[in-house]
C-alpha atoms as a PDB file:
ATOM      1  CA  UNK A   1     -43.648  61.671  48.379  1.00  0.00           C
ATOM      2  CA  UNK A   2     -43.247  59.833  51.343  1.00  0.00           C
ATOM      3  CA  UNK A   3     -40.279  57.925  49.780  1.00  0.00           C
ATOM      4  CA  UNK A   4     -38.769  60.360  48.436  1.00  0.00           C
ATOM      5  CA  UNK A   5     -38.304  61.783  51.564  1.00  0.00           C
ATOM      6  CA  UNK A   6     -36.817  58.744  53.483  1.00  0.00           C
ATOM      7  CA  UNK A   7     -34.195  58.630  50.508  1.00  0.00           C
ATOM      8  CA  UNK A   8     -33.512  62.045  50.624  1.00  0.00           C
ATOM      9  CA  UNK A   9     -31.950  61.062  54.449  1.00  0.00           C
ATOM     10  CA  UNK A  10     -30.750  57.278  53.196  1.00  0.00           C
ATOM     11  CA  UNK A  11     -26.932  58.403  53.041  1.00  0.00           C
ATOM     12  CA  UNK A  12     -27.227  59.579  56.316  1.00  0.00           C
ATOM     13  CA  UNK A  13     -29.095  56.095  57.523  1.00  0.00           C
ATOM     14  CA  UNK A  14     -26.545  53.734  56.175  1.00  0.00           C
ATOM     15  CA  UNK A  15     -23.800  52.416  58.360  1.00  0.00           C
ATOM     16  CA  UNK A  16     -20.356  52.473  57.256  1.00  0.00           C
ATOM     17  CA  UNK A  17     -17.846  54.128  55.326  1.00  0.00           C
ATOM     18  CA  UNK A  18     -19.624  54.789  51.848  1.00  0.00           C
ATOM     19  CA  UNK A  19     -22.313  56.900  53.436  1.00  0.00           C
ATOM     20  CA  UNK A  20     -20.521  60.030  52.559  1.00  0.00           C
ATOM     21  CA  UNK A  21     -20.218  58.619  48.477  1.00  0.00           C
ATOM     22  CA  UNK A  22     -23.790  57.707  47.823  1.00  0.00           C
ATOM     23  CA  UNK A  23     -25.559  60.988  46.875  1.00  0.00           C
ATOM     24  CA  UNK A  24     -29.558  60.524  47.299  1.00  0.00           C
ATOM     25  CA  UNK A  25     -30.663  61.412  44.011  1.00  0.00           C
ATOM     26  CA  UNK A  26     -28.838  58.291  42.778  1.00  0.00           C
ATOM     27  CA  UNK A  27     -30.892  56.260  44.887  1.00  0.00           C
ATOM     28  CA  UNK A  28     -34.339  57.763  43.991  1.00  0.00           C
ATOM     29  CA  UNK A  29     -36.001  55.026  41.055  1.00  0.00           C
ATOM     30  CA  UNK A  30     -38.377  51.893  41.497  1.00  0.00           C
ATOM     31  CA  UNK A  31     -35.916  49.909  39.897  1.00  0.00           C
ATOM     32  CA  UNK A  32     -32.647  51.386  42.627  1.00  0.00           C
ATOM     33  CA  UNK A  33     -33.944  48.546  45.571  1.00  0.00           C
ATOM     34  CA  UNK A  34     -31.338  46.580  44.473  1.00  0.00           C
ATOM     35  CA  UNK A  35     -28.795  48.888  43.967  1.00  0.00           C
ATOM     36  CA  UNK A  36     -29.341  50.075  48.159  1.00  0.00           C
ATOM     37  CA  UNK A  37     -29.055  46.739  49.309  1.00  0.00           C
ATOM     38  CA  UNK A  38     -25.288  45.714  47.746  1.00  0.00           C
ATOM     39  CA  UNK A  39     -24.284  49.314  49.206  1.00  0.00           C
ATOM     40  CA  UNK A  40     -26.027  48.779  52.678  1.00  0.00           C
ATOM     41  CA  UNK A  41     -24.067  44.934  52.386  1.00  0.00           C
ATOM     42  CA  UNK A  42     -21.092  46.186  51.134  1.00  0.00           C
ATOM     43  CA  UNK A  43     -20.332  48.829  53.931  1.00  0.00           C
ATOM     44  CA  UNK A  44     -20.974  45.920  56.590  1.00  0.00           C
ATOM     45  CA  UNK A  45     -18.866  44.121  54.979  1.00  0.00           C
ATOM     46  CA  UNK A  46     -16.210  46.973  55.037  1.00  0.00           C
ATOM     47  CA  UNK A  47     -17.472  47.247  58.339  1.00  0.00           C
ATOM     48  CA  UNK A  48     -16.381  43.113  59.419  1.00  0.00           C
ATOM     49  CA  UNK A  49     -13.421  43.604  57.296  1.00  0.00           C
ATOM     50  CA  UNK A  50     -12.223  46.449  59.460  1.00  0.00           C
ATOM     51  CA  UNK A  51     -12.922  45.014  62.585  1.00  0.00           C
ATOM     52  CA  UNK A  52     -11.537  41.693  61.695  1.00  0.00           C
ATOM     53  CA  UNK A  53      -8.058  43.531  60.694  1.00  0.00           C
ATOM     54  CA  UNK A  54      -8.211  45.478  64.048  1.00  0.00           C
ATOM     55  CA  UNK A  55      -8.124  42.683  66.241  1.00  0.00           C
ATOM     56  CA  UNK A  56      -5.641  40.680  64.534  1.00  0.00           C
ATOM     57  CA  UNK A  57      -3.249  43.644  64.253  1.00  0.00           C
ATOM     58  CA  UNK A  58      -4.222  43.585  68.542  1.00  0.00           C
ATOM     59  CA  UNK A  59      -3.514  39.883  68.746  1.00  0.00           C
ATOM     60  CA  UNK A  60       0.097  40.529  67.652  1.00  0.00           C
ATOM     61  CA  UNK A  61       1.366  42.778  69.911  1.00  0.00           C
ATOM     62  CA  UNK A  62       3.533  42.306  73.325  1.00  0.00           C
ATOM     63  CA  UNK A  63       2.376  42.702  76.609  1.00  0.00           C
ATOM     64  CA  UNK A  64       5.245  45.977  76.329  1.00  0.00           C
ATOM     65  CA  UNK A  65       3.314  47.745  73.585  1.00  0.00           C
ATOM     66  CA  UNK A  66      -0.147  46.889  74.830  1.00  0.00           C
ATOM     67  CA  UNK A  67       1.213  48.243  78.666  1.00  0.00           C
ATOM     68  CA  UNK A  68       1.887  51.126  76.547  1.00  0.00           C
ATOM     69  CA  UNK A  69      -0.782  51.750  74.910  1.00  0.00           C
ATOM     70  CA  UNK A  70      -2.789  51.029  78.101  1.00  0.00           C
ATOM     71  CA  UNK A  71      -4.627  47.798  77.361  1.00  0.00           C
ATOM     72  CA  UNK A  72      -4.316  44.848  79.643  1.00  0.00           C
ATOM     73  CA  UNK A  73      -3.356  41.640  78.354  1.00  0.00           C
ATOM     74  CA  UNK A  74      -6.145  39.727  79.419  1.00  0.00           C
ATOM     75  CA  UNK A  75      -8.810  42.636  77.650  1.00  0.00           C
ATOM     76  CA  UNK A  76      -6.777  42.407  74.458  1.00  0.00           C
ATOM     77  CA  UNK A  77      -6.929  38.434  74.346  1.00  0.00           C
ATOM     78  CA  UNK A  78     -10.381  38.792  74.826  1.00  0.00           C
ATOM     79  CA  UNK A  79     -11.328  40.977  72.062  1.00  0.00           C
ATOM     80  CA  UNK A  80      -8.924  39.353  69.620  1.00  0.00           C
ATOM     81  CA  UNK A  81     -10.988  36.188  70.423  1.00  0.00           C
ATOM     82  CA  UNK A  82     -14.053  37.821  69.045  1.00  0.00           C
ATOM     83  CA  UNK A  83     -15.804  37.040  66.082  1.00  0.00           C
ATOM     84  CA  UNK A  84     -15.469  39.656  63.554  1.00  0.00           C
ATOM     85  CA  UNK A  85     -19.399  39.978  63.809  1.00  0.00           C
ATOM     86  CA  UNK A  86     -19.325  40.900  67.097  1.00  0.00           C
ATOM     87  CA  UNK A  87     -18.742  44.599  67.930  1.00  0.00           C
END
């Protein structure tokens, strides 16, 4: 039973957007390991992905729109110099 529990919380556990899609009785099963491991994968990917577009959308503004927006220069360059790993 002890599994059953943790799976019964699993949606709530994984990071990411497709937490709110994965209901837990899908996940329940012996043979589902595999099956938990491409979604928790796939969200960080969508994760990366998100970040990655982020900073490159924030690499192309002007110093006028990042002034608005209240970001210095210098802070934007250095997050848009991140890896997309980094958070």
């Amino acid at each position: 039973m002890r599994s059953q529990r943790y799976f019964d919380t699993f949606p709530a556990t994984i990071a990411g957007s497709c937490a709110n899609f994965v209901p837990a009785k899908i996940l329940v099963g012996i043979w589902n390991a595999p099956v938990i491991c491409i979604i928790v994968l796939w969200s960080q990917m969508m994760v990366w992905q998100h970040r990655a577009d982020m900073r490159r959308h924030l690499g192309r503004l002007e110093h006028t729109q990042l002034r608005d927006v209240g970001i210095a220069p210098l802070d934007a360059r250095r997050e848009f110099s991140k890896p997309f790993w980094r958070a």
